[in-house]
N, C-alpha and C. Protein backbone atom coordinates (compact mmCIF):
# COMPACT_ATOMS: atom_id res chain seq x y z
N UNK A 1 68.06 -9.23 7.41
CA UNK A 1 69.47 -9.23 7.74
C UNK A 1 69.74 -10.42 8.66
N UNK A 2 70.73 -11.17 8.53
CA UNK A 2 71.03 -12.30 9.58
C UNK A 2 72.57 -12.23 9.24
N UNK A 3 72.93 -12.96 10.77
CA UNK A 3 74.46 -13.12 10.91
C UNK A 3 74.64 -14.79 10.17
N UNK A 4 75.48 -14.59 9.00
CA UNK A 4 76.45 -15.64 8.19
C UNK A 4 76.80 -16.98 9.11
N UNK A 5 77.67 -16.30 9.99
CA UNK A 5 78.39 -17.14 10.55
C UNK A 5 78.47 -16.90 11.76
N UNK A 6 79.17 -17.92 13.22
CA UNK A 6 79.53 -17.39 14.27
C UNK A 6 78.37 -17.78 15.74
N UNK A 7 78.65 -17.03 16.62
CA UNK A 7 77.82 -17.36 18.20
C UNK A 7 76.52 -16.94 17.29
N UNK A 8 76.22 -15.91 16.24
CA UNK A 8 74.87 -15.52 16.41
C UNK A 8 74.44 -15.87 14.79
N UNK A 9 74.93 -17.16 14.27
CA UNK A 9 74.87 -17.48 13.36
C UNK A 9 73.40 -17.83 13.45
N UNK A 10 72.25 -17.70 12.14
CA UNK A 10 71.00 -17.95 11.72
C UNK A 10 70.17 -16.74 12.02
N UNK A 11 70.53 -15.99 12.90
CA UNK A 11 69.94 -14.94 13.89
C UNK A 11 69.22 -13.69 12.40
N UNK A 12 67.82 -14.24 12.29
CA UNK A 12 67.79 -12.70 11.68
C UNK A 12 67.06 -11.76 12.16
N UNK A 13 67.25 -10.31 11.76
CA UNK A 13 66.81 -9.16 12.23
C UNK A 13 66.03 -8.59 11.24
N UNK A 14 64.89 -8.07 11.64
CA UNK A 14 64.31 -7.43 10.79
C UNK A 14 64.21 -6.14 10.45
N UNK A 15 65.15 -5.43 9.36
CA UNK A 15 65.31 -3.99 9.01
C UNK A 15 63.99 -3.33 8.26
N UNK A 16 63.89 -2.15 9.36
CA UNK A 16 62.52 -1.50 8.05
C UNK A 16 62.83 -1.36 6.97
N UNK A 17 61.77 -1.18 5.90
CA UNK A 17 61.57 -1.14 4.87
C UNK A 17 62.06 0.44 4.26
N UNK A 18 61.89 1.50 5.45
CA UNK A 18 61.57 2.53 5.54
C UNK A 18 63.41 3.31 5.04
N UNK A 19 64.54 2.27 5.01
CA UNK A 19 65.60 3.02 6.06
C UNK A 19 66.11 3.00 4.19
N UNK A 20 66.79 3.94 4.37
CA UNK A 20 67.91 4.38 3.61
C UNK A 20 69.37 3.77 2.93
N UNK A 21 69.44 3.14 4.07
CA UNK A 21 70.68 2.34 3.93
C UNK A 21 70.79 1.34 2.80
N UNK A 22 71.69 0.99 1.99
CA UNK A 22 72.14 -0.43 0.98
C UNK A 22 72.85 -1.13 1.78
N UNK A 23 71.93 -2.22 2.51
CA UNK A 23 73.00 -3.09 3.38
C UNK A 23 74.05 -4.32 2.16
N UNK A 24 75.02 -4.55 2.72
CA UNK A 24 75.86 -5.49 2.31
C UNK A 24 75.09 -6.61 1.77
N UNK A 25 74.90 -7.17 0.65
CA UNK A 25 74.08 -7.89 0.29
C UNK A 25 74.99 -9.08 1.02
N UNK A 26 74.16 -9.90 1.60
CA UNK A 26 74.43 -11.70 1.46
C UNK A 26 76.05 -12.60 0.97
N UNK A 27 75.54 -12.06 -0.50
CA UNK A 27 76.06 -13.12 -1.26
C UNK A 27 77.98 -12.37 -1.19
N UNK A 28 77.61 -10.89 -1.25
CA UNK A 28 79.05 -10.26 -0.93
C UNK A 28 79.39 -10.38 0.56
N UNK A 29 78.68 -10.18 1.29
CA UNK A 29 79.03 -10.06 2.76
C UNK A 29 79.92 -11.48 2.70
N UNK A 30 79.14 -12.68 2.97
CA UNK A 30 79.78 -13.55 2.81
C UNK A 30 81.17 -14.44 1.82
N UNK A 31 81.34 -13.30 1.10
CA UNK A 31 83.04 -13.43 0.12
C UNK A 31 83.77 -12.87 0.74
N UNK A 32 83.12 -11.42 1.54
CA UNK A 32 83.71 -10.49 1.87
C UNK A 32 84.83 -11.39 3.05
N UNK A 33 84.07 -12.05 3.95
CA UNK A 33 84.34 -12.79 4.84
C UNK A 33 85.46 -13.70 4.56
N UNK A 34 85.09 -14.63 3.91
CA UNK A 34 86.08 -15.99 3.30
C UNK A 34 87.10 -15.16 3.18
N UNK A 35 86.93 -14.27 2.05
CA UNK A 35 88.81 -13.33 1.76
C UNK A 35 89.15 -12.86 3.43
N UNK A 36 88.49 -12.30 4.60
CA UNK A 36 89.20 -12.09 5.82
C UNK A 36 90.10 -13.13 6.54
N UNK A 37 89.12 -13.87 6.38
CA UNK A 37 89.74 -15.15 6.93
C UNK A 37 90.71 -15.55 6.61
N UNK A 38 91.46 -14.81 5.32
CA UNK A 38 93.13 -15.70 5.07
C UNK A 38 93.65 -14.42 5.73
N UNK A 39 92.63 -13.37 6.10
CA UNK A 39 94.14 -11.90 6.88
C UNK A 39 93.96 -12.13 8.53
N UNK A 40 92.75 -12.36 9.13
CA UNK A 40 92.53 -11.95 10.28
C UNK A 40 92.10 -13.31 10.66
N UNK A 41 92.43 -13.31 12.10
CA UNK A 41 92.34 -14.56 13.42
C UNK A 41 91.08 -13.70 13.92
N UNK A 42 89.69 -13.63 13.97
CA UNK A 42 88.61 -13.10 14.48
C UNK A 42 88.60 -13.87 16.29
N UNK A 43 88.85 -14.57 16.02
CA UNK A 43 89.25 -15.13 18.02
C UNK A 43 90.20 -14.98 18.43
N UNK A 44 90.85 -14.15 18.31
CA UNK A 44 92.22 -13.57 18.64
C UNK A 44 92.27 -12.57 19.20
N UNK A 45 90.79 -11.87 19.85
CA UNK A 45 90.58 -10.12 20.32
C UNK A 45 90.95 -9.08 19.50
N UNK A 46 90.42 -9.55 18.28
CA UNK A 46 90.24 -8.89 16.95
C UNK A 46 89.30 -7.30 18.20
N UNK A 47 89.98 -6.22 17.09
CA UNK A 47 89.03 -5.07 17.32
C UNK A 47 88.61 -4.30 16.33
N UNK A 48 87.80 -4.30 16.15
CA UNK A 48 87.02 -3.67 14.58
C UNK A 48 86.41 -1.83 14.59
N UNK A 49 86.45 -1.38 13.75
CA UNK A 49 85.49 -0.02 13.64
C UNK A 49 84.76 -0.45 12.15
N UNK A 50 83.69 -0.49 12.14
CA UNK A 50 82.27 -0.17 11.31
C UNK A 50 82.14 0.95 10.78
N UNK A 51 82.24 1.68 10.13
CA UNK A 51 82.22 3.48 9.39
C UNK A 51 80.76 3.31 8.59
N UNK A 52 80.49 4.22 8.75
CA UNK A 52 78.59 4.03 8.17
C UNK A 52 78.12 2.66 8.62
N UNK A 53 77.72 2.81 9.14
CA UNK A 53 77.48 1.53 9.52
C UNK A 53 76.03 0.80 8.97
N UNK A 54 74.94 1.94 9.21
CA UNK A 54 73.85 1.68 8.18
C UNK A 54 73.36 0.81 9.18
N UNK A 55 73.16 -0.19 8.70
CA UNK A 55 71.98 -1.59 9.42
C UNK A 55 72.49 -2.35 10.31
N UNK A 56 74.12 -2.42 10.50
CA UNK A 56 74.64 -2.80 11.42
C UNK A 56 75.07 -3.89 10.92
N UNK A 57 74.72 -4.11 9.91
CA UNK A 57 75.00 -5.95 9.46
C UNK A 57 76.34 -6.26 9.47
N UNK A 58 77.62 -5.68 8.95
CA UNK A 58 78.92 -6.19 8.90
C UNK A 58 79.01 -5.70 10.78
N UNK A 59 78.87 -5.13 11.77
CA UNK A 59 78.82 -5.06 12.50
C UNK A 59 78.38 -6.24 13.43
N UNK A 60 77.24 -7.08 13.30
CA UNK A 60 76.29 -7.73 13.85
C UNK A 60 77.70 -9.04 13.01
N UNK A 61 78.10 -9.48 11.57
CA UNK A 61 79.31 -10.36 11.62
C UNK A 61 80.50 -10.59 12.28
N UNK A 62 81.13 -9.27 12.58
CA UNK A 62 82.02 -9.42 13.31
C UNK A 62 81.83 -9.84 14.98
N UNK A 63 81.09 -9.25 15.29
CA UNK A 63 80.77 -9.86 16.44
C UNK A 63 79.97 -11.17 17.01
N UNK A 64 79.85 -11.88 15.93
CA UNK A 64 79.28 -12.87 15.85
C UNK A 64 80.61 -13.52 15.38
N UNK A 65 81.37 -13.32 14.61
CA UNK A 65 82.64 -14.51 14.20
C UNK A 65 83.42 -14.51 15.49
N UNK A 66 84.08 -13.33 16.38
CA UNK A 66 84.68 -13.53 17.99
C UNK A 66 85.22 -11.97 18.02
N UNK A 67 84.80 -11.02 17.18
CA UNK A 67 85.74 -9.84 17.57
C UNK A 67 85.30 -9.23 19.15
N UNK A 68 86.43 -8.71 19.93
CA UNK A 68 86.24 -8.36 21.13
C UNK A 68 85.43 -7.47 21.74
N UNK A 69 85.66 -5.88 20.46
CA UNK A 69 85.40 -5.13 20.54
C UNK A 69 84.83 -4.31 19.13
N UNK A 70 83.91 -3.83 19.15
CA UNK A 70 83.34 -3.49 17.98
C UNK A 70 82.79 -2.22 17.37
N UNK A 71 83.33 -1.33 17.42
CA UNK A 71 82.88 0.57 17.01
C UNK A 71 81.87 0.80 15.67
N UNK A 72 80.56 0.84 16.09
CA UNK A 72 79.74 1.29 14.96
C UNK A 72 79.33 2.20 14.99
N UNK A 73 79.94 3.25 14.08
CA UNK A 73 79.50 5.06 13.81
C UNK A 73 78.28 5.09 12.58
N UNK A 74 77.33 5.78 12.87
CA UNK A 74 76.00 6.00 12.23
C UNK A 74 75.66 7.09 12.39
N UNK A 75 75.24 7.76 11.34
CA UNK A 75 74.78 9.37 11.86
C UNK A 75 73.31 9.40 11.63
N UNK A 76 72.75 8.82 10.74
CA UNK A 76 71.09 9.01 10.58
C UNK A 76 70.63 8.29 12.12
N UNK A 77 70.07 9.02 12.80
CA UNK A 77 69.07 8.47 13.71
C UNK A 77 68.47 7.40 14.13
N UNK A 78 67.54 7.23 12.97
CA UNK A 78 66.95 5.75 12.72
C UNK A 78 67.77 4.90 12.31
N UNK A 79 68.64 4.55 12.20
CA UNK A 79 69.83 3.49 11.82
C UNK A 79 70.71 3.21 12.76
N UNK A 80 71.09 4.78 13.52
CA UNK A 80 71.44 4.35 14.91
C UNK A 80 70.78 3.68 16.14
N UNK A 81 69.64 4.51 16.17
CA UNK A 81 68.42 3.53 17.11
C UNK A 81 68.54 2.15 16.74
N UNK A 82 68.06 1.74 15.19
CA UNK A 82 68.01 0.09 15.33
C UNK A 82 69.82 -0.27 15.37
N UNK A 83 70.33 -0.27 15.00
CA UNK A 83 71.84 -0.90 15.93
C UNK A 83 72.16 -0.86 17.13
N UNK A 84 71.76 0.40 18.04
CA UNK A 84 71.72 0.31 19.87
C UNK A 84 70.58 -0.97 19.72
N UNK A 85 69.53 -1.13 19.16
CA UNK A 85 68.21 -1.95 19.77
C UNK A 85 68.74 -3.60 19.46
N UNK A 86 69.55 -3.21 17.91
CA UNK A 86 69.91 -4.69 17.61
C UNK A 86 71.28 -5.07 18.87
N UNK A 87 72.23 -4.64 19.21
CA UNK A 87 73.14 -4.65 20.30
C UNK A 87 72.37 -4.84 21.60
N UNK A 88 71.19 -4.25 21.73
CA UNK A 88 71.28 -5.03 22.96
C UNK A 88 70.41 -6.35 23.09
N UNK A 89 69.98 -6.22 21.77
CA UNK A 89 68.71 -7.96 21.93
C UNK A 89 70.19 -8.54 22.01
N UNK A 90 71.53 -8.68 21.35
CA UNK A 90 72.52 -9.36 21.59
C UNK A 90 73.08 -9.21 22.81
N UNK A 91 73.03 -8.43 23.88
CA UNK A 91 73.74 -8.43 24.68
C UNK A 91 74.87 -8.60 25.15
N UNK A 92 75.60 -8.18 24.15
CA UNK A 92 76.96 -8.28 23.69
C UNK A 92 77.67 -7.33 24.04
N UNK A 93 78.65 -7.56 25.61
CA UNK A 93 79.22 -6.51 25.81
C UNK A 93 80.58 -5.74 24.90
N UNK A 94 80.60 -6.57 23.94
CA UNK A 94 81.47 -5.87 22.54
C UNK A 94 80.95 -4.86 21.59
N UNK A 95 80.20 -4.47 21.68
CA UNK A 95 79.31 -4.02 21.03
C UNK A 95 79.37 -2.06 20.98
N UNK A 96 79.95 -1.68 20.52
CA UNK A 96 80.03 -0.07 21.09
C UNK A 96 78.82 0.85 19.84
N UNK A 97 77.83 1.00 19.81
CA UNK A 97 77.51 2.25 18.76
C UNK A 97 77.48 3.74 19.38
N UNK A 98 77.67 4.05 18.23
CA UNK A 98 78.82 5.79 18.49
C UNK A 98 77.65 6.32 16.82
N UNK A 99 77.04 7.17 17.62
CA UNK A 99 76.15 8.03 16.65
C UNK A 99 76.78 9.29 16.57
N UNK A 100 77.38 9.53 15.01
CA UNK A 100 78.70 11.09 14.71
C UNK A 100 78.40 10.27 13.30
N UNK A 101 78.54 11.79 13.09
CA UNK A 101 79.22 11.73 11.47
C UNK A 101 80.79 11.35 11.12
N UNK A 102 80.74 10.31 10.97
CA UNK A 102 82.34 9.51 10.76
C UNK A 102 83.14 10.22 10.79
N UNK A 103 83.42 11.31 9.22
CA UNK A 103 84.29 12.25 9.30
C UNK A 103 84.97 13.19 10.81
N UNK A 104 83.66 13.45 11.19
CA UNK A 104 83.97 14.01 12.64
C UNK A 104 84.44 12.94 13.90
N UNK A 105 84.30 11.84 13.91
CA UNK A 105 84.38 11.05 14.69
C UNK A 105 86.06 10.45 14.22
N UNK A 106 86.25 10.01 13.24
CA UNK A 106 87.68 9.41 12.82
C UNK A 106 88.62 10.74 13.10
N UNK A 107 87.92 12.15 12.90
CA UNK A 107 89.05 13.41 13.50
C UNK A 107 89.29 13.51 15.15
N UNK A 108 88.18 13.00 15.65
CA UNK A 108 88.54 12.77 17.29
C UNK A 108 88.95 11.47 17.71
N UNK A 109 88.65 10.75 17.21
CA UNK A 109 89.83 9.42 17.87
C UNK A 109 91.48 9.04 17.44
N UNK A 110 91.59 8.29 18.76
CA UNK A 110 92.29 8.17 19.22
C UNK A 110 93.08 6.25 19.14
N UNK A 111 92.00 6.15 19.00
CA UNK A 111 92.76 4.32 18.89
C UNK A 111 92.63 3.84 17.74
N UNK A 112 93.62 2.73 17.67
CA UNK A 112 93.82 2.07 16.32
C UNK A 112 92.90 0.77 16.90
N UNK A 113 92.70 -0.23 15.62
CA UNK A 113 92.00 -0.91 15.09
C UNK A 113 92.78 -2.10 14.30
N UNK A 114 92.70 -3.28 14.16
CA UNK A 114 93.15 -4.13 13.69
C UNK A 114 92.01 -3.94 12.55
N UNK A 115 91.11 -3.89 12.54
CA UNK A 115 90.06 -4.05 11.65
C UNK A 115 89.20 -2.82 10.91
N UNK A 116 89.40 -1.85 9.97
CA UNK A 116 88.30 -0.49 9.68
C UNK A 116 87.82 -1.55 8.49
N UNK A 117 86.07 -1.14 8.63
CA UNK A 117 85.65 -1.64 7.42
C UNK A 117 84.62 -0.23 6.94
N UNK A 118 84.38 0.32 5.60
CA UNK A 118 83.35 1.60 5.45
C UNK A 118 82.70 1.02 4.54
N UNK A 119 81.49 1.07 4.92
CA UNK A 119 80.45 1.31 3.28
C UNK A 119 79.54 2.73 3.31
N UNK A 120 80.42 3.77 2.65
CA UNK A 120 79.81 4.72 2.50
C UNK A 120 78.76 5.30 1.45
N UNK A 121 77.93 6.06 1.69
CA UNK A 121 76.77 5.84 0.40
C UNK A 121 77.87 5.95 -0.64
N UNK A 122 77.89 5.32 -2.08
CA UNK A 122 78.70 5.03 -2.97
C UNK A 122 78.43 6.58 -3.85
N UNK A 123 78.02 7.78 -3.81
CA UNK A 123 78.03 8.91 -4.39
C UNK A 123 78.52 9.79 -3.48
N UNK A 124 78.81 9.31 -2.38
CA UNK A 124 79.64 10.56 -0.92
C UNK A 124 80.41 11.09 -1.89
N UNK A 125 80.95 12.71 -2.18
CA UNK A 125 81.73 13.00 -2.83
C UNK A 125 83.37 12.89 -1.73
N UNK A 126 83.52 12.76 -0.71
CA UNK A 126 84.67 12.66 -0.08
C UNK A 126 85.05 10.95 -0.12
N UNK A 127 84.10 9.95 -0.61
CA UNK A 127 84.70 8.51 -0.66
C UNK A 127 86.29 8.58 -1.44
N UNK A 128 86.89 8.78 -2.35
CA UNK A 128 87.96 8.69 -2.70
C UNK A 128 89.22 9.12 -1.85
N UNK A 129 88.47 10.42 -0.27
CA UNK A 129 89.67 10.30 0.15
C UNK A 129 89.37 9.59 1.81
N UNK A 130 88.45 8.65 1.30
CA UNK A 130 88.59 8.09 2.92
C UNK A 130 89.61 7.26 3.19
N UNK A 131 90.38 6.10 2.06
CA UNK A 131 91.48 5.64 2.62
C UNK A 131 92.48 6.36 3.03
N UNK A 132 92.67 7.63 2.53
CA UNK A 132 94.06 8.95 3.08
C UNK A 132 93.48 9.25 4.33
N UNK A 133 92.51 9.15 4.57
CA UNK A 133 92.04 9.97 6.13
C UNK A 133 92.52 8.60 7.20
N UNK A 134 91.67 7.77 6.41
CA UNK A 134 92.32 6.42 7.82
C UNK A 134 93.96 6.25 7.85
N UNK A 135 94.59 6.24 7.07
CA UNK A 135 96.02 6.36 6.93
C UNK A 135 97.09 7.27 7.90
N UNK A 136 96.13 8.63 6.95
CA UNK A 136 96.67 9.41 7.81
C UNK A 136 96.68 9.96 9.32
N UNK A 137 95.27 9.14 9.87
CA UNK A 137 94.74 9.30 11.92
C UNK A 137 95.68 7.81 11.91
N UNK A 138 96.36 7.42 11.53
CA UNK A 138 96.84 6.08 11.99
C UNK A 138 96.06 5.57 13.02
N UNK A 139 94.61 4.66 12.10
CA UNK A 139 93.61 4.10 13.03
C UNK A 139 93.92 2.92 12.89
N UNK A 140 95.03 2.21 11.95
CA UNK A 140 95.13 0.52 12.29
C UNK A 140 96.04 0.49 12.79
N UNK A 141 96.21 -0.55 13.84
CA UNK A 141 97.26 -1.27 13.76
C UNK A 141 98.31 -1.60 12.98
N UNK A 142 99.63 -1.82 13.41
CA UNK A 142 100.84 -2.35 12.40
C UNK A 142 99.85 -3.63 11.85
N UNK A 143 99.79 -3.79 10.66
CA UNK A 143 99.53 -4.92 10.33
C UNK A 143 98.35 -5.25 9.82
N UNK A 144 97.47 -3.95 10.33
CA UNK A 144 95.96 -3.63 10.37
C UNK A 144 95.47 -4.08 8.87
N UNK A 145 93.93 -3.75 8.89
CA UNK A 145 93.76 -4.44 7.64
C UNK A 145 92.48 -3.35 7.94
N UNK A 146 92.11 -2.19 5.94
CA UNK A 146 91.30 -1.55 6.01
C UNK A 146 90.41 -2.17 4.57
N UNK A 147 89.10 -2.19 4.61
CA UNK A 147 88.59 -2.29 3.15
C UNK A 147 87.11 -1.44 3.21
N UNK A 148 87.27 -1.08 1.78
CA UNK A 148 86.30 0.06 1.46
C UNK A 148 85.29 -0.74 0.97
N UNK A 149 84.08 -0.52 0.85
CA UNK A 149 83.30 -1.00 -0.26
C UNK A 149 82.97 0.46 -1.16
N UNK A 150 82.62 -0.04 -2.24
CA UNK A 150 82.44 1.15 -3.31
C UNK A 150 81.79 0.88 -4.55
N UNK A 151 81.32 1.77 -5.42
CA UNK A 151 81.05 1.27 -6.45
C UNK A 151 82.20 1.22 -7.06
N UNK A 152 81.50 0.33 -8.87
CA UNK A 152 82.59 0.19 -9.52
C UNK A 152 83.62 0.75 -10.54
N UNK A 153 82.97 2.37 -9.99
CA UNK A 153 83.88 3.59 -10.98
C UNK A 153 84.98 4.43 -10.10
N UNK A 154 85.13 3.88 -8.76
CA UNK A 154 86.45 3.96 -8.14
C UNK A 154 87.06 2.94 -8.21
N UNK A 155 88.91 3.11 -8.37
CA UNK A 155 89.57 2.54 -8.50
C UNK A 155 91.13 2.96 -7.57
N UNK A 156 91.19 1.98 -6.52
CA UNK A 156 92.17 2.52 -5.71
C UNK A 156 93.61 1.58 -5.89
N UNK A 157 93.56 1.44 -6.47
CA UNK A 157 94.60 0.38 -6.91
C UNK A 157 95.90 1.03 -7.00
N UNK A 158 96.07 1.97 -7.03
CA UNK A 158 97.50 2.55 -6.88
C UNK A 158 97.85 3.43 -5.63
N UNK A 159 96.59 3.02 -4.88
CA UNK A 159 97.21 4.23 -3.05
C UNK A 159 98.12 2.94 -3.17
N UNK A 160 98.86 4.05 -2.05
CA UNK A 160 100.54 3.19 -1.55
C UNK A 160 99.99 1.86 -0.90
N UNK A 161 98.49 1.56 0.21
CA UNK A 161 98.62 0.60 0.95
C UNK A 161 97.46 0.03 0.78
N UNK A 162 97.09 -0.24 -0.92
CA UNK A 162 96.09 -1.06 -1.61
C UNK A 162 96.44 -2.35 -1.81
N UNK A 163 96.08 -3.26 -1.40
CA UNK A 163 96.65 -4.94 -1.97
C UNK A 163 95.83 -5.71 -2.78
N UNK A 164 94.42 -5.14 -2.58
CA UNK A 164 93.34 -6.88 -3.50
C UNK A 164 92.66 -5.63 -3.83
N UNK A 165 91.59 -6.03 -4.37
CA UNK A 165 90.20 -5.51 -4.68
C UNK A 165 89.61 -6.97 -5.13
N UNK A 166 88.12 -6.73 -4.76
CA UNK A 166 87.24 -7.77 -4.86
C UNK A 166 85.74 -7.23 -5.52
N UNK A 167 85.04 -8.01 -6.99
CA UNK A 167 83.76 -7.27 -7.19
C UNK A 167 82.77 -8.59 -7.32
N UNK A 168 81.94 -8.22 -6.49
CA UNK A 168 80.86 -9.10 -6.05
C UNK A 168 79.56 -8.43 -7.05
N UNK A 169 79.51 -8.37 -8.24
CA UNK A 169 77.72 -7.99 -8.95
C UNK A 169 78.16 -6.37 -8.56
N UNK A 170 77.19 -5.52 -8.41
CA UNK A 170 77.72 -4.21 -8.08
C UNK A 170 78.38 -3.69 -6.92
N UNK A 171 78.65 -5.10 -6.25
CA UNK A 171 79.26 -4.20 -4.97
C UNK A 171 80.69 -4.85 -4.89
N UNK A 172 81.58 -3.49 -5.04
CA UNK A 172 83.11 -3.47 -4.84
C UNK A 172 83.83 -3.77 -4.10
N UNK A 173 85.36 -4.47 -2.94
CA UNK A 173 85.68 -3.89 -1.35
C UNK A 173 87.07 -3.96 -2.15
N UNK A 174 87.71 -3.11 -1.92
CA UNK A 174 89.62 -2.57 -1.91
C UNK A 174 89.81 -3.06 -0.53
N UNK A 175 90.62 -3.32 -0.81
CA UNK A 175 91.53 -3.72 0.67
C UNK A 175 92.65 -3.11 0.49
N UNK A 176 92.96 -2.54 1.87
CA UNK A 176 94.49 -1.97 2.07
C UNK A 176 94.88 -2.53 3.41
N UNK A 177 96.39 -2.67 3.52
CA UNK A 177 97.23 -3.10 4.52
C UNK A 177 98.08 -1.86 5.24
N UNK A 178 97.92 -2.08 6.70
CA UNK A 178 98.94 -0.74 7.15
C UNK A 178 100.37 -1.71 7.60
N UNK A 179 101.17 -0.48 7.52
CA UNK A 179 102.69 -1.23 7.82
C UNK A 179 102.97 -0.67 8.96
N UNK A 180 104.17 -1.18 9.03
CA UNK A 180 104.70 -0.91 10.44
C UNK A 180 105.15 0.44 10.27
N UNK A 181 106.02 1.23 9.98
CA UNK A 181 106.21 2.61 9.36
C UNK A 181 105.07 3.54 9.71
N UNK A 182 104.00 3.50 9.21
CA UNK A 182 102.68 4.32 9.02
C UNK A 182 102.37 4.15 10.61
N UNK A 183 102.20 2.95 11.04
CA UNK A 183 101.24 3.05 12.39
C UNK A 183 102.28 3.38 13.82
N UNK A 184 103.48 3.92 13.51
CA UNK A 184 104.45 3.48 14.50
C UNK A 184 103.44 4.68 15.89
């Protein structure tokens, strides 16, 4: 795993072999990116939440491109351990990991987000209603910007606050936009 771009650009980390997780491959992470870059100012005190966070890797980007503040929820153990371990070889006081089961964690908070990104295991049977759950905790910002990754037998293209979808080889991201209305 290494950060793309940014303060911790070249930086790689070494994920066990052992872990569970499908990190963001490379070649998507980095599209994933380019398409942000025409929505979001990342040096602007961008604030992000991470949902599964897994290996930390879209986590370990954002905070490496300039986001301020950074929420990574992980519930397996070992995935949380190496993201506290990878956060602090960075020493990055942006850096927040929050070990909960998302579901439970997006029902107790409280702040919005310019930034939700999820890659949930792609067979979760509740993935189809995670964009209604972020919607409905009004966790972005007016203006906010949410994207799913998924496989490629969901299709969200008709929620009310879907705008792109993007398919990188097998890995999917929907993007949705919150309005001013929704987040008031």
């Amino acid at each position: 795993m290494r950060a793309i771009t940014g303060k911790y650009k070249g930086r790689h980390f070494s994920v066990p072999h052992t872990f569970k997780a499908r990190p963001t491959t490379d070649f998507a992470k980095e599209n994933l990116f380019n398409v942000l870059n025409s929505h979001l100012d990342f040096e602007e005190g961008i604030t992000a939440l991470d949902l599964f966070a897994g290996t930390g890797s879209i986590s370990l980007e954002l905070l490496s491109r300039g986001c301020t503040r950074v929420i990574s929820v992980e519930k397996d153990p070992l995935h949380y351990k190496f993201i506290t371990q990878l956060f602090q070889s960075l020493k990055d006081d942006g850096a927040f990991p929050i070990r909960s089961d998302v579901f439970r964690f997006v029902e107790r908070c409280n702040e919005q987000f310019d930034f939700i990104f999820a890659d949930p295991p792609y067979a979760l049977k509740e993935l189809e209603l995670i964009p209604d759950i972020i919607f409905n905790k009004r966790l972005l910002k007016p203006d906010g910007l949410f994207v799913l990754e998924h496989g490629k037998t969901q299709d969200f293209s008709q929620h009310l606050h879907f705008f792109d979808h993007r398919a990188y080889g097998s890995v999917n991201f929907s993007f949705f936009r919150a309005t001013e209305p929704e987040c008031e």
